[in-house]
Protein backbone atom coordinates (compact mmCIF):
# COMPACT_ATOMS: atom_id res chain seq x y z
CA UNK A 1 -29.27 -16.96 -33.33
CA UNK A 2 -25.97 -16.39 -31.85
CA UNK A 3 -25.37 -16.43 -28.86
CA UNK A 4 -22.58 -14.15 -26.77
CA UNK A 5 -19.05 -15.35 -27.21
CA UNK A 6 -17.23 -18.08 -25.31
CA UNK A 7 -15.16 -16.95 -22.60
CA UNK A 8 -13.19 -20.66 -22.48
CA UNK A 9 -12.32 -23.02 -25.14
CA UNK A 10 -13.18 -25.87 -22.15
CA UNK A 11 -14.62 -26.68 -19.48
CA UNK A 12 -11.05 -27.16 -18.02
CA UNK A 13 -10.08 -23.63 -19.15
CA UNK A 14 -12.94 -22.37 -17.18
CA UNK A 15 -12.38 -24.20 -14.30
CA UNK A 16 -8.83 -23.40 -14.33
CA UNK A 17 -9.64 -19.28 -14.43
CA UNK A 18 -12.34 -19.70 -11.57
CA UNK A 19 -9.37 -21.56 -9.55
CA UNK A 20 -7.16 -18.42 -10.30
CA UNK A 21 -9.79 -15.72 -9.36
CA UNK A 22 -10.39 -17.97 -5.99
CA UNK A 23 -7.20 -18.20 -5.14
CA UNK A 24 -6.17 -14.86 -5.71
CA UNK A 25 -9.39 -13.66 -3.38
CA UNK A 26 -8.14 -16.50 -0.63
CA UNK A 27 -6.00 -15.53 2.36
CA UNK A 28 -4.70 -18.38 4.33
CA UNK A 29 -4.48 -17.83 7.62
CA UNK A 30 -2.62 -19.60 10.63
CA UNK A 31 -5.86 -20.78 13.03
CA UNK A 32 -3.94 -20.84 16.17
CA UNK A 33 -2.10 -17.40 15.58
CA UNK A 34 -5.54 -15.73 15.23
CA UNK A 35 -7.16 -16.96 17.89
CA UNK A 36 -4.51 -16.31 19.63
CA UNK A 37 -4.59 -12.30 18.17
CA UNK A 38 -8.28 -12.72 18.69
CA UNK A 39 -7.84 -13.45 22.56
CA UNK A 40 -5.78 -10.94 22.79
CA UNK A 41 -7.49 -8.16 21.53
CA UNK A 42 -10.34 -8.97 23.73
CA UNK A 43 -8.68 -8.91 27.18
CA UNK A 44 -7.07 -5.60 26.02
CA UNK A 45 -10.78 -4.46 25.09
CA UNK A 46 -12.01 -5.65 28.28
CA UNK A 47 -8.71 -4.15 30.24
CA UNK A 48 -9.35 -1.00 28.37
CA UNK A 49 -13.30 -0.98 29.98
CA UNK A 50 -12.31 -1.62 33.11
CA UNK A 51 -9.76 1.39 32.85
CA UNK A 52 -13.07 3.62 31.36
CA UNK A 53 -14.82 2.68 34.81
CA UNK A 54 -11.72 4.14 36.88
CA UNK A 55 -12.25 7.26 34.48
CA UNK A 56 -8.52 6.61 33.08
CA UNK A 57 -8.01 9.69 30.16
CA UNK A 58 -6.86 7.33 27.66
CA UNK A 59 -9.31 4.92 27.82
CA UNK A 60 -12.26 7.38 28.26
CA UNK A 61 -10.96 8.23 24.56
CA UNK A 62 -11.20 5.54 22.92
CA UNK A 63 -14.21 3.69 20.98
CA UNK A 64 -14.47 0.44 22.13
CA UNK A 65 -17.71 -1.10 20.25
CA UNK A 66 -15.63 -3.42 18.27
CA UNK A 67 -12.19 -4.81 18.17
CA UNK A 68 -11.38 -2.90 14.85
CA UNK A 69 -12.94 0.40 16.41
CA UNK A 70 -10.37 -0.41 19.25
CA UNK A 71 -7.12 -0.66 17.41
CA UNK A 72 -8.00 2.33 14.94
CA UNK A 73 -8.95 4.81 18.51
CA UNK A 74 -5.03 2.95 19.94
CA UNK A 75 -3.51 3.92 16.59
CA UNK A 76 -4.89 7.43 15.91
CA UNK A 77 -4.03 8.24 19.53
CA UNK A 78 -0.06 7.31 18.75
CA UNK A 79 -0.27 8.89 15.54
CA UNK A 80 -1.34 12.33 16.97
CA UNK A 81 1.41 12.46 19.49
């Protein structure tokens, strides 16, 4: 019986793909910059509920839940202007 066709000629082909698929599905990313974006984004989130409890306009528009909900509410609002 035969079986389905190799893929690789070696094990070190095969390896050598799988390193290529991995690093092409890899970001590498700078740990202090986003931690740093990370802080950020949540003392605008909590500056932007604090704003919501003075019933500011702006803030009362925007979706808060997450950070990404956040910065998509911030963009559409610029983008509509």
């Amino acid at each position: 019986m035969a079986g389905r066709p190799r893929l690789y000629n070696s094990k070190a082909e095969k390896m050598q793909a799988y390193r290529s698929r991995f690093d092409n599905a890899r970001l590498v990313v700078d740990r202090t910059a986003y931690e740093q974006i990370q802080a950020q984004i949540q003392l605008l989130m909590n500056a932007v509920d604090e704003a919501k409890k003075r019933r500011d306009p702006l803030a009362l528009s925007l979706d808060t839940i997450s950070h990404f909900d956040l910065l998509q509410s911030l963009t559409q609002h610029f983008e509509d202007q």
